[in-house]
Protein backbone atom coordinates (compact mmCIF):
# COMPACT_ATOMS: atom_id res chain seq x y z
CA UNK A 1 -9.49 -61.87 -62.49
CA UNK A 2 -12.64 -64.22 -62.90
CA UNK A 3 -16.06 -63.45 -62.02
CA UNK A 4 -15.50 -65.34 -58.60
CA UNK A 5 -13.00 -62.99 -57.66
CA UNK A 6 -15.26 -59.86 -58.28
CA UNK A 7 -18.40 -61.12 -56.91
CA UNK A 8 -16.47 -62.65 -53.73
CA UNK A 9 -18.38 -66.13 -53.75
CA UNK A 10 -16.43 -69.03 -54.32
CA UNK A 11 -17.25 -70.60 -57.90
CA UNK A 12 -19.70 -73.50 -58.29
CA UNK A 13 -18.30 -76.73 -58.85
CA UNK A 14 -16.83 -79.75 -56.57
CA UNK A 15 -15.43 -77.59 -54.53
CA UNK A 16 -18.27 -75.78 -53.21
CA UNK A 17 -20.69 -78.28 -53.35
CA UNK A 18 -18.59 -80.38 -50.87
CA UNK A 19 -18.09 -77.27 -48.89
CA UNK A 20 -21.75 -77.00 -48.90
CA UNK A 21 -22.60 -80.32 -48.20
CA UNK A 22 -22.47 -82.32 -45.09
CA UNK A 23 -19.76 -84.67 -43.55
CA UNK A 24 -22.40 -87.59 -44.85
CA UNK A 25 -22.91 -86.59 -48.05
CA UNK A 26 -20.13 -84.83 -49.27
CA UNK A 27 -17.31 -88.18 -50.47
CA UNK A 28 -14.69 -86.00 -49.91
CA UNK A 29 -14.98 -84.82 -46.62
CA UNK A 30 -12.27 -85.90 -45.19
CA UNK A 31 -9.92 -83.27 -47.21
CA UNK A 32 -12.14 -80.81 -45.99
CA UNK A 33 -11.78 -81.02 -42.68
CA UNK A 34 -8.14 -79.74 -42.33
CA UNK A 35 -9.14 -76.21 -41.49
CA UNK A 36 -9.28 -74.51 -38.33
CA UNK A 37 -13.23 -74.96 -37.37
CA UNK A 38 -14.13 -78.27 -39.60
CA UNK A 39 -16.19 -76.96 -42.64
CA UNK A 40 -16.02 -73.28 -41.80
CA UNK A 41 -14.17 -70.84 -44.06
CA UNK A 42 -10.65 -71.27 -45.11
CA UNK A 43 -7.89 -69.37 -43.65
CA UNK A 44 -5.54 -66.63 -45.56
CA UNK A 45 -3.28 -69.07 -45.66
CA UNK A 46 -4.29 -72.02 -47.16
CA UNK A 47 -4.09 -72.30 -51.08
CA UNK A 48 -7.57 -71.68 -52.63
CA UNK A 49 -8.63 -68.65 -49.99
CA UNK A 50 -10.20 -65.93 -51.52
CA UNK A 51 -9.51 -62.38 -49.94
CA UNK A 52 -11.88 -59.78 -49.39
CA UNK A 53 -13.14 -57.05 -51.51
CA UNK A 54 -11.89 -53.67 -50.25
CA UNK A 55 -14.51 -52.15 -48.05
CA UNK A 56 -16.27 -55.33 -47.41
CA UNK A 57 -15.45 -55.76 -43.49
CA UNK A 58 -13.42 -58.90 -42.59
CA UNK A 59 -14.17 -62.10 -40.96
CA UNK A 60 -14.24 -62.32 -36.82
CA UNK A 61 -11.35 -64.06 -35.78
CA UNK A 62 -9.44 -63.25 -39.21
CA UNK A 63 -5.56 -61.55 -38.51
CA UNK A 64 -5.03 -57.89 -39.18
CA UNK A 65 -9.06 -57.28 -38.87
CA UNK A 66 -10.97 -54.91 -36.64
CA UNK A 67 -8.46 -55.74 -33.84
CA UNK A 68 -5.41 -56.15 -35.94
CA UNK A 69 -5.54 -52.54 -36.81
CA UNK A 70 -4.71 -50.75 -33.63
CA UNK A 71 -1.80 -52.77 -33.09
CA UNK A 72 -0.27 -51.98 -36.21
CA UNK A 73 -0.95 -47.91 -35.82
CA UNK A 74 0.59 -48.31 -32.46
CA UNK A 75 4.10 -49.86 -33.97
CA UNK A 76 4.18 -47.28 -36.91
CA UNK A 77 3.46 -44.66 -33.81
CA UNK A 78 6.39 -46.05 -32.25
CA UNK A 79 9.12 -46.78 -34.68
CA UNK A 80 8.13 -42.61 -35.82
CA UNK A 81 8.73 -41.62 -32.57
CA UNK A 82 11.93 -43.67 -32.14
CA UNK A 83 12.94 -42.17 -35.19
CA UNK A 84 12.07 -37.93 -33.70
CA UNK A 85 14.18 -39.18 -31.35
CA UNK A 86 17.35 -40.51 -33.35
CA UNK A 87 17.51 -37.45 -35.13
CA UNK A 88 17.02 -35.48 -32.13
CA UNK A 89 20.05 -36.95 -30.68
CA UNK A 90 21.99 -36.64 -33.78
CA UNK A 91 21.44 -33.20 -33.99
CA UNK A 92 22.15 -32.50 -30.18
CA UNK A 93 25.53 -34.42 -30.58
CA UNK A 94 26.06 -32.74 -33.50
CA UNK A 95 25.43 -29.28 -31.68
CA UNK A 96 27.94 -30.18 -28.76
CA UNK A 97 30.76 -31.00 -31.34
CA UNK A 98 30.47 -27.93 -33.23
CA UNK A 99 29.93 -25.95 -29.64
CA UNK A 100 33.49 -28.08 -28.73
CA UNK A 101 35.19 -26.59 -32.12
CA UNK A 102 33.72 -23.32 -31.70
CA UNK A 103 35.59 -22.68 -28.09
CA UNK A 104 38.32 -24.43 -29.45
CA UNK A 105 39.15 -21.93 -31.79
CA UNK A 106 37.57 -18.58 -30.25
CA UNK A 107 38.79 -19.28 -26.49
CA UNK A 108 35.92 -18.23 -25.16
CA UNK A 109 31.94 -18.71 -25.53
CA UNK A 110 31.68 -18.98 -29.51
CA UNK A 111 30.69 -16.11 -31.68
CA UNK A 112 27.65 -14.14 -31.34
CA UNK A 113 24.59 -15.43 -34.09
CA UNK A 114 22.32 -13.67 -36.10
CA UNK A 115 20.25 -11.06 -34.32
CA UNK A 116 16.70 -11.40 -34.34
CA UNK A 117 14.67 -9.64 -36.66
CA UNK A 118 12.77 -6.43 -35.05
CA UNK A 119 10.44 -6.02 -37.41
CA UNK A 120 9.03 -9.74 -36.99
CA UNK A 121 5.30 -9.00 -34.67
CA UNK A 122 6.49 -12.05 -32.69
CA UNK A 123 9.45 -9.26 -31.79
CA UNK A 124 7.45 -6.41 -31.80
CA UNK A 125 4.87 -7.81 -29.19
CA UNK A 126 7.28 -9.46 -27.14
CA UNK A 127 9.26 -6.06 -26.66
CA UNK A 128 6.22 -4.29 -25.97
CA UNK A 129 5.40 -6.61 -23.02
CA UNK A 130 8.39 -6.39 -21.97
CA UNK A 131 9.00 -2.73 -21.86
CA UNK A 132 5.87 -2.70 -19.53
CA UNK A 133 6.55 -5.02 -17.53
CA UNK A 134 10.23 -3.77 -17.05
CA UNK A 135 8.43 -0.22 -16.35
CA UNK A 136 5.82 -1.49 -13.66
CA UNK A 137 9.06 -3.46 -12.03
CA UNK A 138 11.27 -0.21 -12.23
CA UNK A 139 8.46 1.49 -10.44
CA UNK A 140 7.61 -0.92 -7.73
CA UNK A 141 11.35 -1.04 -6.66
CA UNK A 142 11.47 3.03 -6.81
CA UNK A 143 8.13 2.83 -4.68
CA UNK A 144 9.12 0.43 -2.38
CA UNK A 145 13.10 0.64 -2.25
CA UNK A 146 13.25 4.46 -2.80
CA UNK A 147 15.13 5.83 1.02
CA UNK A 148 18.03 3.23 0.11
CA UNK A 149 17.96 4.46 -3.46
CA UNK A 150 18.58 8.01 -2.19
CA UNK A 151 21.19 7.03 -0.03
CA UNK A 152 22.96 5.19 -2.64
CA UNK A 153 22.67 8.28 -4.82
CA UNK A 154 23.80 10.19 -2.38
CA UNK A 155 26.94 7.96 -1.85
CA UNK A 156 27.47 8.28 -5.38
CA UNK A 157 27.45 12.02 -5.40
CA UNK A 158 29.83 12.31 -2.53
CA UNK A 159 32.08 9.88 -4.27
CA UNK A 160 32.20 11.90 -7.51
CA UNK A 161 32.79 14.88 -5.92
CA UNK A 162 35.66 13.47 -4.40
CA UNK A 163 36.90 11.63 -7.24
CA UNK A 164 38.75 14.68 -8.18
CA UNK A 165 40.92 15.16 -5.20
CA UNK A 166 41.75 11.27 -5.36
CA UNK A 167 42.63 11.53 -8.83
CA UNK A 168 44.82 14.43 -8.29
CA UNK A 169 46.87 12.14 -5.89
CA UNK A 170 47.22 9.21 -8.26
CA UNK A 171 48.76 11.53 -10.50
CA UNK A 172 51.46 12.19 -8.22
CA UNK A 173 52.22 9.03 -7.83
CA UNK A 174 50.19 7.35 -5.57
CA UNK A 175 48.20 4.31 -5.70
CA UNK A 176 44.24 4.86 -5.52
CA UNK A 177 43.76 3.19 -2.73
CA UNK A 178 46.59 5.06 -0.95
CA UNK A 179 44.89 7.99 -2.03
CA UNK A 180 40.97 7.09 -1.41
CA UNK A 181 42.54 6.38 2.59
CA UNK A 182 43.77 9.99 2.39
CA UNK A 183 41.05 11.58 1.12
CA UNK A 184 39.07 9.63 3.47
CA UNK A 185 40.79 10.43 6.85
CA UNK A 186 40.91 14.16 5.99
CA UNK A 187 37.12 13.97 5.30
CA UNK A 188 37.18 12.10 8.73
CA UNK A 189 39.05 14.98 10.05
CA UNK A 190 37.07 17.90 9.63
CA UNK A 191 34.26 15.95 10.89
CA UNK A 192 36.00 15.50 14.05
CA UNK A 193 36.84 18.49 14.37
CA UNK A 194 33.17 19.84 14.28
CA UNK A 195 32.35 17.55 16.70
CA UNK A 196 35.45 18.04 19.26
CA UNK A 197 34.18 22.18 19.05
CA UNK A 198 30.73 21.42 19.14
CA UNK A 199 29.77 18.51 21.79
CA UNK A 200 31.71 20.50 24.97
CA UNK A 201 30.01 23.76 24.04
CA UNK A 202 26.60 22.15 23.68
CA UNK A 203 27.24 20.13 26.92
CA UNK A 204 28.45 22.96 29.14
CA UNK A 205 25.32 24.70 27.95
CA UNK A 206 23.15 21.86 29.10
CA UNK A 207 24.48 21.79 32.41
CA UNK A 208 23.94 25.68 32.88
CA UNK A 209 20.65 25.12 31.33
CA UNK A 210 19.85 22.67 34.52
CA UNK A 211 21.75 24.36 36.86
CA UNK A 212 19.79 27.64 36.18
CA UNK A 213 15.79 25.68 36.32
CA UNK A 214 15.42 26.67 39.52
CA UNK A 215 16.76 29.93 39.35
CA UNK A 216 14.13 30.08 36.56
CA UNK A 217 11.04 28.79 38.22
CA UNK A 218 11.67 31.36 41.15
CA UNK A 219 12.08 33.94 38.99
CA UNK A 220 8.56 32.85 37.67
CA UNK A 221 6.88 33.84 41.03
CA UNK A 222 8.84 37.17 41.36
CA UNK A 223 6.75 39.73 40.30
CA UNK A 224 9.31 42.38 39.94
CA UNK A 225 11.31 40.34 37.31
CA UNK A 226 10.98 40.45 33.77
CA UNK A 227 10.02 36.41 34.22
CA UNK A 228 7.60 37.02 36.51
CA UNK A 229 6.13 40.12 34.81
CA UNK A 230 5.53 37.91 31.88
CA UNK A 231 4.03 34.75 34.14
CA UNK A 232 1.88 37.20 35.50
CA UNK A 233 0.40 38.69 32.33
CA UNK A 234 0.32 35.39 30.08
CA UNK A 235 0.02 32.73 33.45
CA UNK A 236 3.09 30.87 31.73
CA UNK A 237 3.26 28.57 34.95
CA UNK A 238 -0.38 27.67 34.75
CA UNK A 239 0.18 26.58 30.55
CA UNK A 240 3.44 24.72 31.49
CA UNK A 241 1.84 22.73 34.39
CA UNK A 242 -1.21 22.15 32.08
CA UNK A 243 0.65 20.78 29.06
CA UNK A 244 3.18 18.49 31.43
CA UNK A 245 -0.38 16.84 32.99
CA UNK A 246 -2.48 16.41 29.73
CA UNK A 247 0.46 15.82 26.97
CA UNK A 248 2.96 14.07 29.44
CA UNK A 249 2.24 10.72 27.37
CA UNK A 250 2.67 12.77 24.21
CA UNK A 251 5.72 14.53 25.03
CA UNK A 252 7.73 11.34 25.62
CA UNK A 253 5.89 10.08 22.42
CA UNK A 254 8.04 12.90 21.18
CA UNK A 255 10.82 12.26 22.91
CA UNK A 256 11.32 8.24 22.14
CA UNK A 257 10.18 9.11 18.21
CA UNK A 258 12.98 12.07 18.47
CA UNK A 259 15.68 8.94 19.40
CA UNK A 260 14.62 6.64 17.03
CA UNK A 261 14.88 9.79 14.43
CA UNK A 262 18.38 10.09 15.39
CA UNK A 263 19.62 6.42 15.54
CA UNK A 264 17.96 6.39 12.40
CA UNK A 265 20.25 9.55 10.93
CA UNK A 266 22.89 7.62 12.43
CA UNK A 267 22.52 4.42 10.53
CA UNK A 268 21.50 6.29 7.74
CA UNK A 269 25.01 8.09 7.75
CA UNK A 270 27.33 4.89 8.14
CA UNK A 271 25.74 3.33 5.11
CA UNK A 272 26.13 6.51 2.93
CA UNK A 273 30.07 6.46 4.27
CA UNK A 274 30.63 2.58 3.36
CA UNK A 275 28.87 3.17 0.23
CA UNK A 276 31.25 5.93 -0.19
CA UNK A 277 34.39 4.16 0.41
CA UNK A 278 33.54 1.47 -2.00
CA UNK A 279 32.11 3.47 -4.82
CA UNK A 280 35.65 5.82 -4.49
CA UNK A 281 37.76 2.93 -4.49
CA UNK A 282 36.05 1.35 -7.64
CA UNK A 283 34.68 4.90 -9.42
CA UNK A 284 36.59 3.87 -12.73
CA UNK A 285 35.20 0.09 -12.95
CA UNK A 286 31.96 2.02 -12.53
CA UNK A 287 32.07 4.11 -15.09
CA UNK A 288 33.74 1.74 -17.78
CA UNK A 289 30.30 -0.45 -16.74
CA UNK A 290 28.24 2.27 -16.98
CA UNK A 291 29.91 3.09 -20.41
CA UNK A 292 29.59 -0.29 -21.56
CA UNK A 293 25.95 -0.01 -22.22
CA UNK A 294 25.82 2.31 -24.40
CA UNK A 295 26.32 0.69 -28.17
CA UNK A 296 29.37 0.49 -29.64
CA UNK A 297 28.63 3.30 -32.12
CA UNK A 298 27.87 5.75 -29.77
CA UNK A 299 30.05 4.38 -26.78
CA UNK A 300 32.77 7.32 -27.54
CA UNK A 301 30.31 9.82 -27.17
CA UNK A 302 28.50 8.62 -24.29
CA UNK A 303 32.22 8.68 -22.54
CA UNK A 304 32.83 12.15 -23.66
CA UNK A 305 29.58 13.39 -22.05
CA UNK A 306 29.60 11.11 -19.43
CA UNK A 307 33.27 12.28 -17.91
CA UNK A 308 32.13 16.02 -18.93
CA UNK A 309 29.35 15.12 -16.07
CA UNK A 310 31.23 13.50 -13.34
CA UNK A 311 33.79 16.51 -13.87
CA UNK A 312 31.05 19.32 -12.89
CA UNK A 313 29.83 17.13 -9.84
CA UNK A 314 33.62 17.20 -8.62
CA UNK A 315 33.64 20.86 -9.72
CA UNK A 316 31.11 21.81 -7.69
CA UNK A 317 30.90 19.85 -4.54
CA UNK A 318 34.90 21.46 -4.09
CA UNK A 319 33.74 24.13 -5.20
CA UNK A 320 30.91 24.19 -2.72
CA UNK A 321 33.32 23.14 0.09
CA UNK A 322 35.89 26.00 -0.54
CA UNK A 323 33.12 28.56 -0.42
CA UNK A 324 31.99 26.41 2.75
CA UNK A 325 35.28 26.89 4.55
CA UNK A 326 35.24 30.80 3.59
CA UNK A 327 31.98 31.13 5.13
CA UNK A 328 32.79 29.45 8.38
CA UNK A 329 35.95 31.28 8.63
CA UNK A 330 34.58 34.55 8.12
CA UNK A 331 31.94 33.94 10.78
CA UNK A 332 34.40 32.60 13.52
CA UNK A 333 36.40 36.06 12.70
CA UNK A 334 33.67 37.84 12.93
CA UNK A 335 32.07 37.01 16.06
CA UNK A 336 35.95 36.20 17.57
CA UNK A 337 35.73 40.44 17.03
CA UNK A 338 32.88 41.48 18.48
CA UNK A 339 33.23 38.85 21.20
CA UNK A 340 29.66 36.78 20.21
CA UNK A 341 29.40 33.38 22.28
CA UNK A 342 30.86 30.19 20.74
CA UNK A 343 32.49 31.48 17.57
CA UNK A 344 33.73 28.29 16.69
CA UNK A 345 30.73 25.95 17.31
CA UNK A 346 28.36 28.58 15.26
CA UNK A 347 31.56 29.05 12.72
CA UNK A 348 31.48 25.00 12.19
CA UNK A 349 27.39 25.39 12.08
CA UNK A 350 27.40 27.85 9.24
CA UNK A 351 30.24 25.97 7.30
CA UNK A 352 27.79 23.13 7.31
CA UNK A 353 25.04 25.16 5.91
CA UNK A 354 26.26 26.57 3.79
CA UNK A 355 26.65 23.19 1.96
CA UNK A 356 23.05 23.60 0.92
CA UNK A 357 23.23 26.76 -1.68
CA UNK A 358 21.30 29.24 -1.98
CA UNK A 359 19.27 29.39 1.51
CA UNK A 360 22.40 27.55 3.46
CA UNK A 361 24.59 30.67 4.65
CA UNK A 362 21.03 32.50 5.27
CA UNK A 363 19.52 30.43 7.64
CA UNK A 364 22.83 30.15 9.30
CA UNK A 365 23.42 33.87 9.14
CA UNK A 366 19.86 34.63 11.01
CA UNK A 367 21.36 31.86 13.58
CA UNK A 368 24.02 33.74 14.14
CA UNK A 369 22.60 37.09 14.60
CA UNK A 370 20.28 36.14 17.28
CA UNK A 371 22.63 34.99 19.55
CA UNK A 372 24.83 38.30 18.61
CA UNK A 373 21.81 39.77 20.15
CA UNK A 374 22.50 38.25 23.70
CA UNK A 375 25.90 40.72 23.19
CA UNK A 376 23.66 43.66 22.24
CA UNK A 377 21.29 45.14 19.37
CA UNK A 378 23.13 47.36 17.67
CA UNK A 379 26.25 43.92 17.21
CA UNK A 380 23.06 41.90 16.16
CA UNK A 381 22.27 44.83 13.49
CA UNK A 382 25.72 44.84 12.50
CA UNK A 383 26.45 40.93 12.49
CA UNK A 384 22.82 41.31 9.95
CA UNK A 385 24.52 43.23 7.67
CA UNK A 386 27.42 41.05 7.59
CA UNK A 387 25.74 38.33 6.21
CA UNK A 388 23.50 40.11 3.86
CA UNK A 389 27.09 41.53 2.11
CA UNK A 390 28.47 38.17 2.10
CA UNK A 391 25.78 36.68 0.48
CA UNK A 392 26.10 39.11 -2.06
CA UNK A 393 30.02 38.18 -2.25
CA UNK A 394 29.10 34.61 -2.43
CA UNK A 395 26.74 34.87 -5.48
CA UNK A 396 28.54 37.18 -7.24
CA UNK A 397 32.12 36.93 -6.45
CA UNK A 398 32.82 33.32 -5.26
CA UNK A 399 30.90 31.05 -6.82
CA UNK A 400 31.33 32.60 -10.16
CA UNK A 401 35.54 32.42 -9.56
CA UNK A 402 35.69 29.11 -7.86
CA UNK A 403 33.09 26.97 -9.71
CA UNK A 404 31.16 28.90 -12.16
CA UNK A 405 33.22 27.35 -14.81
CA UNK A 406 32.70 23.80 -13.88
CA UNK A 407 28.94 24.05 -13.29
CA UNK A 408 27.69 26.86 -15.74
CA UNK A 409 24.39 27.12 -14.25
CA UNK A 410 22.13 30.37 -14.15
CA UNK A 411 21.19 32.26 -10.74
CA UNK A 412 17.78 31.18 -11.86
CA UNK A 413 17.99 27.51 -12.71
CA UNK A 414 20.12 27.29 -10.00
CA UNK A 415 17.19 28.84 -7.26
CA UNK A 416 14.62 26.85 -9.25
CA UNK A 417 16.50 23.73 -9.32
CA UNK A 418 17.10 24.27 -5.15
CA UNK A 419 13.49 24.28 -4.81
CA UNK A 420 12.41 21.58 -6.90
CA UNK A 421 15.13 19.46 -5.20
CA UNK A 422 14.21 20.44 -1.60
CA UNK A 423 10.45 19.47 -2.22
CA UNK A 424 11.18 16.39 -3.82
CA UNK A 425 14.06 15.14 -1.58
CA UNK A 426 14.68 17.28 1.02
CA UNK A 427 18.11 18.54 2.32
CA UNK A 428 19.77 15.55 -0.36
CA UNK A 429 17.35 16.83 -3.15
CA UNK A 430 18.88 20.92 -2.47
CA UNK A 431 22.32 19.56 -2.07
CA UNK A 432 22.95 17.35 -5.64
CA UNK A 433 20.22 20.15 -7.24
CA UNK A 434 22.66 22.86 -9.02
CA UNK A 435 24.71 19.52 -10.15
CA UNK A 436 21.76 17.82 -11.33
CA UNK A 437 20.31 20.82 -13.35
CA UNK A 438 24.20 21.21 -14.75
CA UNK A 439 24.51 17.96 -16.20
CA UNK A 440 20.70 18.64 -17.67
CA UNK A 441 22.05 21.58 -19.12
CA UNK A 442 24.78 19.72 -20.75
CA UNK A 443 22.57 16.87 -22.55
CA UNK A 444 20.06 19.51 -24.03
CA UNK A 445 23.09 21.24 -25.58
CA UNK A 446 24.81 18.60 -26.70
CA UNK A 447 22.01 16.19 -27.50
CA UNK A 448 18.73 17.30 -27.46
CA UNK A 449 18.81 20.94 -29.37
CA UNK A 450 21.46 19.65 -31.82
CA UNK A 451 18.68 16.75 -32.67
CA UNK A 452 15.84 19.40 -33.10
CA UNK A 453 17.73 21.83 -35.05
CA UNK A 454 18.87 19.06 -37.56
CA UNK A 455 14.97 18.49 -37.63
C-alpha cells in the first residue's frame, strides 16, 4: 500500500489538481462532475475512492457510518434472538416426542429422574425455608382450625375402636359395609336406649318439680317447717327475690348461652357420627395412605407399628365399654335392691361415666349415693362403700383381665396421662388419654430406646 493510502490524502497529480480546481479552470471538469454533489468527495463506490483509516470517523452522509451502525446491531440482535428461539422450539418438540415414547412404553407418567442433590446450598436453603414456613402454616391451621381438628380426632378414635368389631364380622363372611351398618345400628341402639330410660324419668321429674313450687313457696312462710325454719334464719325469700330483680337480664343471659351450648353439643355430635361412618367404612384405604408415606425402606416397619397401634385403641375402647356395661349393671342391681329412685336412668348415667377412666365411675358413684340418701343414711353409707369396692375391682381385677393386655399402661401413666389429657382437651383429652400414652409407650420401646442404646 502507497503512501496515499497511509496518509489518507489522495496523491498529487491530475487527478487532484482537477479535483482541486474549479469548473473554469480545471479542462476536465466535465468527468468530474458525475458524483453525487458535483466536485465533492467520491462515493465508496466509484473506482478510485479511498476508504478510511480505522478510527478516523466517517464522512456525513456516507452508508454504514454513525447511523449505519445501530441498524446493523439491531439485525444481528434479531437474527440471535430468532435463532434462541429455533432451538428453543427444537428442544420443546424434541421434549414432547420423547415425553410421547416415554408413556408409550411405561403406560403411565414416565419414569421418575434424578433426585436432586441435598447437599447443593441452593437445596439446603430452600428446605430450610420451607420447613418454616410449613411449621408457621401447620400452626396457624392448629390455632385457628383446632375444635374441628378435635372432632375429627375424635371421629378417628371412635372409628378405630370400632374397627375391631367390624373386622370381626368381615371375617365371617360379611361385606364391610354390611358390617360397618351393624356395628352402627347397635351403637345407635344403646344410645336409644339411654335416652328412651332417661327423657320420661327426667320429664316426670320436671313436672313434679312445677307441680310442687307452690307447695314450696308456702312452705317458705311456715315457720314450723324445716323450709321455713331455714327462710327464717338465712331470709332465703329475701336473696331469691333479690337475685330474680338485679340478675333477671343475666339469668336469661345464662339461659339463651346454656341453648346455644347445647345446639352446639348437638351439632358437634352429628359431625363426629358422619365422620365416623365414613372413616369406618374406608379405615383400610386410610391406613394404606397413611402407610404410604413412610419410605419404602422403612414402610414394613411403619405397618408393623402402625397396626400394633390401631390394635390397642380397639383394645381399649372395648375394653373400656365392657367394663362400662359392668358398671352400669352393677349399679341398676344395686339400687333395684335397696329400692333407690330411677335405677335405670342413674344405671345408664354411670355406664356413661365410666367411659372416662379413672375419675368416671367416681363421680358417678358420689351421684348415686346422694340420691340413695333420699332412701336413708345408713343405704347412702352402704351404696358409698359399694362404689369404693368396685373401684378397687375395676383397677385391679377388670381392667387388668379385659384390656390390660392390649393397652399395657401403668396405674401411674395411666392417672398422669388422664390429667394431662383433661387439661389440655377436656372430657375428649381424658377419654383417648390411656390410648394415647399406650401407643407412646410403644414407639419409645420400639424406636426410641433401641436408637439410644445402639448409641
Amino acid at each position: 500500500m502507497g503512501a496515499a493510502g497511509v496518509s489518507g490524502r489522495t496523491p498529487a497529480g491530475p487527478a487532484s489538481a482537477s479535483m482541486r480546481a474549479g469548473p473554469a479552470d480545471s479542462p476536465d471538469a466535465g468527468p468530474a462532475q458525475d458524483g453525487p454533489d458535483h466536485g465533492g468527495p467520491p462515493s465508496a463506490t466509484e473506482p478510485g475512492a479511498v476508504p478510511a483509516q480505522a478510527g478516523q470517523p466517517a464522512a456525513e452522509g456516507a452508508p454504514g457510518g454513525a447511523e449505519g451502525a445501530p441498524d446493523g446491531a439491531d439485525r444481528q440482535e434479531r437474527a440471535t434472538a430468532d435463532r434462541m428461539e429455533a432451538v428453543a422450539d427444537d428442544r420443546m418438540e424434541q421434549a414432547v416426542e420423547i415425553a410421547a415414547q416415554a408413556a408409550e412404553e411405561t403406560e403411565g407418567l414416565g419414569r421418575p429422574g434424578r433426585p436432586m442433590n441435598r447437599r447443593s446450598p441452593f437445596f439446603v436453603g430452600m428446605a430450610a425455608a420451607a420447613g418454616v414456613a410449613v411449621t408457621y402454616g401447620l400452626l396457624q391451621i392448629v390455632l385457628k382450625a383446632g375444635s374441628v381438628l378435635i372432632l375429627i380426632g375424635l371421629a378417628l378414635f371412635i372409628s378405630a375402636g370400632l374397627d375391631p368389631a367390624v373386622s370381626w364380622l368381615t371375617r365371617r363372611g360379611l361385606r364391610r359395609w354390611a358390617a360397618v351398618c351393624i356395628v352402627l345400628l347397635v351403637v345407635i341402639g344403646v344410645i336409644g336406649g339411654f335416652l328412651a330410660a332417661a327423657i320420661p324419668p327426667l320429664a316426670s321429674q320436671a313436672t313434679a318439680l312445677a307441680a310442687q313450687l307452690p307447695h314450696y313457696a308456702h312452705s317458705l312462710q311456715d315457720h314450723s317447717s324445716q323450709l321455713g325454719k331455714l327462710n327464717a334464719r338465712y331470709h332465703l325469700e329475701q336473696r331469691l327475690q333479690k337475685l330474680v330483680s338485679a340478675k333477671g337480664t343475666t339469668l336469661i343471659s345464662g339461659l339463651l348461652g346454656a341453648g346455644k351450648v347445647v345446639l352446639g353439643a348437638l351439632g358437634s355430635a352429628l359431625v363426629v357420627m358422619v365422620l365416623t361412618v365414613y372413616f369406618l367404612a374406608g379405615l383400610p384405604r386410610i391406613k394404606l395412605f397413611v402407610y404410604r408415606l413412610a419410605p419404602h425402606s422403612r414402610r414394613t416397619r411403619v405397618i408393623l407399628l402402625g397396626d400394633e397401634i390401631f390394635t390397642k385403641v380397639g383394645g381399649y375402647v372395648l375394653g373400656n365399654v365392657v367394663t362400662s356395661v359392668i358398671a352400669g349393671l352393677g349399679t341398676f342391681l344395686w339400687m333395684f335392691i335397696f329400692d333407690i329412685p330411677y335405677p335405670v336412668l342413674l344405671g345408664l348415667f354411670v355406664a356413661l361415666l365410666d367411659l372416662i377412666p379413672v375419675v368416671g365411675s367416681s363421680i358417678g358413684g358420689l351421684v348415686v349415693t346422694l340420691v340413695a340418701l333420699t332412701v336413708s343414711l345408713p343405704v347412702a353409707i352402704a351404696t358409698l362403700g359399694f362404689y369404693v369396692g368396685y373401684r378397687l375391682a375395676e383397677d385391679y381385677l377388670l381392667v387388668p383381665r379385659i384390656m390390660g393386655r392390649a393397652v399395657q399402661v401403668p396405674a401411674v401413666v395411666s392417672v398422669v396421662a388422664v390429667l394431662v389429657g383433661a387439661t389440655l382437651l377436656g372430657i375428649i383429652g381424658a377419654l383417648v388419654a390411656i390410648p394415647t400414652a399406650a401407643a407412646l409407650r410403644l414407639w419409645l420401646d420400639e424406636v426410641a430406646f433401641r436408637r439410644l442404646d445402639r448409641g
